[in-house]
C-alpha atoms as a PDB file:
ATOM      1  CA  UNK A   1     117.001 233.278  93.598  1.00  0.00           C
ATOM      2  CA  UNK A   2     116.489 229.495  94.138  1.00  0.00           C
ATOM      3  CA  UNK A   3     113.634 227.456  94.471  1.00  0.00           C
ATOM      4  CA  UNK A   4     113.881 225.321  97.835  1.00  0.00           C
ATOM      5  CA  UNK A   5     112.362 221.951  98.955  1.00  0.00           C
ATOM      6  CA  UNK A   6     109.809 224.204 101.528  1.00  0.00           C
ATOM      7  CA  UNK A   7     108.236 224.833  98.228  1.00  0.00           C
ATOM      8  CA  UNK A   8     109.358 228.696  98.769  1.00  0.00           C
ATOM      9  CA  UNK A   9     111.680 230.724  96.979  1.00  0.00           C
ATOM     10  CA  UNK A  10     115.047 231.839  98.643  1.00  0.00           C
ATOM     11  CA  UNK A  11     117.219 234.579  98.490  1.00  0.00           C
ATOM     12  CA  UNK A  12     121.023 234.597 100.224  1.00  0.00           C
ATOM     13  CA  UNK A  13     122.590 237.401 101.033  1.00  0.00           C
ATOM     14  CA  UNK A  14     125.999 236.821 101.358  1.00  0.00           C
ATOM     15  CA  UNK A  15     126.382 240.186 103.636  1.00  0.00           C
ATOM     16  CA  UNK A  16     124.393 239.767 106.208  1.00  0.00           C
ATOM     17  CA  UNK A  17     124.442 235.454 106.255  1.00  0.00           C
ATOM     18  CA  UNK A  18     120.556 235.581 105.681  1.00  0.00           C
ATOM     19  CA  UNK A  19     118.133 233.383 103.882  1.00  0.00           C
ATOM     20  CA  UNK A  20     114.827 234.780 103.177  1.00  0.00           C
ATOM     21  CA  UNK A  21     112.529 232.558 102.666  1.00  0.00           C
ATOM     22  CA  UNK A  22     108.881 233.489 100.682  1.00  0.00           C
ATOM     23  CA  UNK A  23     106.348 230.531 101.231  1.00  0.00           C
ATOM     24  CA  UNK A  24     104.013 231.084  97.636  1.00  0.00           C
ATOM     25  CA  UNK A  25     100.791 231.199  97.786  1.00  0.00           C
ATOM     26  CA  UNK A  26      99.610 227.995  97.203  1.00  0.00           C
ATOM     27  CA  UNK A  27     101.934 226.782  99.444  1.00  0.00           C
ATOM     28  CA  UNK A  28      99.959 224.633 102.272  1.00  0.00           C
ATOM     29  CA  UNK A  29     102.871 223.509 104.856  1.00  0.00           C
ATOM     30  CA  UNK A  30     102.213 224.986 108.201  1.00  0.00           C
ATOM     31  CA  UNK A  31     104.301 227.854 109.928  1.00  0.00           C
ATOM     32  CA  UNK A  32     106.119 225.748 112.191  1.00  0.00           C
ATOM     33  CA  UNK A  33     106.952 222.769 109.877  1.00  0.00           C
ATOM     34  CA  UNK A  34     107.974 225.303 107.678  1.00  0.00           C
ATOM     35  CA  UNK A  35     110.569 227.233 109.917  1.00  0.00           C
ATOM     36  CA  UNK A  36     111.956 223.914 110.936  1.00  0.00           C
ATOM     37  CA  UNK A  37     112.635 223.253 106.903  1.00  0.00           C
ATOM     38  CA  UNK A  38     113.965 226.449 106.152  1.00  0.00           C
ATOM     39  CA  UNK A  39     116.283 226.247 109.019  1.00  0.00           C
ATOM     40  CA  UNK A  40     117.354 223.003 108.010  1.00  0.00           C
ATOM     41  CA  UNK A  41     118.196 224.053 104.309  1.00  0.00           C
ATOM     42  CA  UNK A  42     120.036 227.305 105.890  1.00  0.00           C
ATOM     43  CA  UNK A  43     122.559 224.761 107.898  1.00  0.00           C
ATOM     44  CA  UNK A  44     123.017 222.431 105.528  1.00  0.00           C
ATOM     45  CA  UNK A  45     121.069 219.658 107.631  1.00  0.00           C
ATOM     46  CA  UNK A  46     118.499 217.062 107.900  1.00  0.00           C
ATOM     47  CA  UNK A  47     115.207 218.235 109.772  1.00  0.00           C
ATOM     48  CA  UNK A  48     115.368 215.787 112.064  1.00  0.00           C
ATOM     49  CA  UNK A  49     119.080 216.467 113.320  1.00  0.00           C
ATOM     50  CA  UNK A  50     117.763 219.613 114.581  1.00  0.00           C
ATOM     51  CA  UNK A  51     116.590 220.845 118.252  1.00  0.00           C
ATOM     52  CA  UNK A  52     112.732 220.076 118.385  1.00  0.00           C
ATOM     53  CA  UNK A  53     111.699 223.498 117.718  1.00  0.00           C
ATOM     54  CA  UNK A  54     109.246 223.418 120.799  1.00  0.00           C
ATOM     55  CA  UNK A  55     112.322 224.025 123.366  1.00  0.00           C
ATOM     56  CA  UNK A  56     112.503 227.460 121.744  1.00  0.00           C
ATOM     57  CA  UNK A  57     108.595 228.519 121.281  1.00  0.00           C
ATOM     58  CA  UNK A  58     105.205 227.464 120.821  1.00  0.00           C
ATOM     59  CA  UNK A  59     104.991 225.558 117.670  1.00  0.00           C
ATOM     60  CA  UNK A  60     100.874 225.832 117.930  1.00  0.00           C
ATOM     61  CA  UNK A  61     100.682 229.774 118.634  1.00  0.00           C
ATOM     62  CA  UNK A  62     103.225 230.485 115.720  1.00  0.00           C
ATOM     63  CA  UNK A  63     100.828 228.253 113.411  1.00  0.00           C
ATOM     64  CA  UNK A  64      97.894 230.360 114.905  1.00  0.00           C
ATOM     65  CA  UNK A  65      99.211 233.391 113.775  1.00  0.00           C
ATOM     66  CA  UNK A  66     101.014 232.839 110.887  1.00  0.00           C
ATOM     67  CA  UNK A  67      99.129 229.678 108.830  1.00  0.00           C
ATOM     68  CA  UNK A  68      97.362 230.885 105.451  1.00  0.00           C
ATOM     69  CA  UNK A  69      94.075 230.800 107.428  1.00  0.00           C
ATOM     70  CA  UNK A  70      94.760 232.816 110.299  1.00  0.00           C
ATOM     71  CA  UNK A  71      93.530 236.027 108.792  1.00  0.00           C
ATOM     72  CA  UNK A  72      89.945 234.242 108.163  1.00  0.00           C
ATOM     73  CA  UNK A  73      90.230 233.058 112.072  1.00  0.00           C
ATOM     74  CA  UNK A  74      90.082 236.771 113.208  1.00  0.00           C
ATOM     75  CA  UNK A  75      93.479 237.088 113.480  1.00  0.00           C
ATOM     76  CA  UNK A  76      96.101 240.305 112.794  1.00  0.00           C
ATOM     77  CA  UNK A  77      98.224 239.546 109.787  1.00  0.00           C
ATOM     78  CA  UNK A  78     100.478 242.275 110.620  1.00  0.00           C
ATOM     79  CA  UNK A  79     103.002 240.568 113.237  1.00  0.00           C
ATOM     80  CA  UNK A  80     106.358 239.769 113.023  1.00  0.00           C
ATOM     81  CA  UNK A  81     108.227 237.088 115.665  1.00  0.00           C
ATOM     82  CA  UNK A  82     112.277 236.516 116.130  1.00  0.00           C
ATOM     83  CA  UNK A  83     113.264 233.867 118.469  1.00  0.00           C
ATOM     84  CA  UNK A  84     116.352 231.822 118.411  1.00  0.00           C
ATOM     85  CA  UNK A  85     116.610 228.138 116.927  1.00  0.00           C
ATOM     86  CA  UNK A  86     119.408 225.544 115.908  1.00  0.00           C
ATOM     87  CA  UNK A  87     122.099 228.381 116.244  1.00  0.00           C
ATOM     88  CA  UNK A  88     120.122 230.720 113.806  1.00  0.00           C
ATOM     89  CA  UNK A  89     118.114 234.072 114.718  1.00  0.00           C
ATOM     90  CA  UNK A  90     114.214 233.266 112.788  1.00  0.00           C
ATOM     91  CA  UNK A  91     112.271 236.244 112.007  1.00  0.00           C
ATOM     92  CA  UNK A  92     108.033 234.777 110.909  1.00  0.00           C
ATOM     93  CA  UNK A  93     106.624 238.158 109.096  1.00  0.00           C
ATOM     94  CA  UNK A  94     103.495 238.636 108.130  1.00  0.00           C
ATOM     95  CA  UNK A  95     103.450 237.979 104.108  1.00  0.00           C
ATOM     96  CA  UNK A  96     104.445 234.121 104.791  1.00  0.00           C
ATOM     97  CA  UNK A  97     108.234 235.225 104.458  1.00  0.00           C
ATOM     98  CA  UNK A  98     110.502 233.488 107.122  1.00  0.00           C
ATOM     99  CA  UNK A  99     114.686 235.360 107.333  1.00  0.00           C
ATOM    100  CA  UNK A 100     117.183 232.826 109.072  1.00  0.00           C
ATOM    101  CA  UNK A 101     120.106 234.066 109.962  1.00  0.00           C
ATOM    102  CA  UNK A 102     122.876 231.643 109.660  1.00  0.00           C
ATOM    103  CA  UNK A 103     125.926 230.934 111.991  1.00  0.00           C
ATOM    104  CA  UNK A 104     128.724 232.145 110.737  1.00  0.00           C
END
């Protein structure tokens, strides 16, 4: 396991391609900002090189329902969302855990 610059721990498996990303606790960056990062560190880019994440979903409902606060908003913790970005397949889970899987 490796600590990454998301301020989340990661874990490869060389199998499947995957990174699994667990945001700590503590860990304040916002859902979206977050998947862009992780994505990022899974190809071996710069953030900013990638597709604006908003061509493939709603950066604002993703923070909504997966931010640290969203549970004291009123919302269900227990979702799970997969969409495609930057050549990966993301998968946001409840628990602050984001899975990219890479491109081979």
């Amino acid at each position: 396991m490796i600590h990454s610059d998301l301020g989340a721990d990661v874990e490869y498996d060389a199998r499947s391609n995957t990174y699994r990303f667990q945001r700590g606790e503590h860990c304040e960056t916002n859902t979206s900002t977050a998947v862009v990062t992780a994505v990022a560190e899974a190809v071996d880019r710069e953030p900013t090189e990638l597709e604006p994440l908003e061509e493939q979903i709603d950066s604002d409902a993703l923070d909504m329902f997966f931010d640290p606060d969203a549970s004291e908003n009123g919302r269900d913790r227990a979702c799970r969302v997969t969409f495609p970005f930057a050549g990966c397949e993301v998968t946001v889970n409840q628990g602050r855990s984001i899975v990219v899987s890479a491109p081979e």
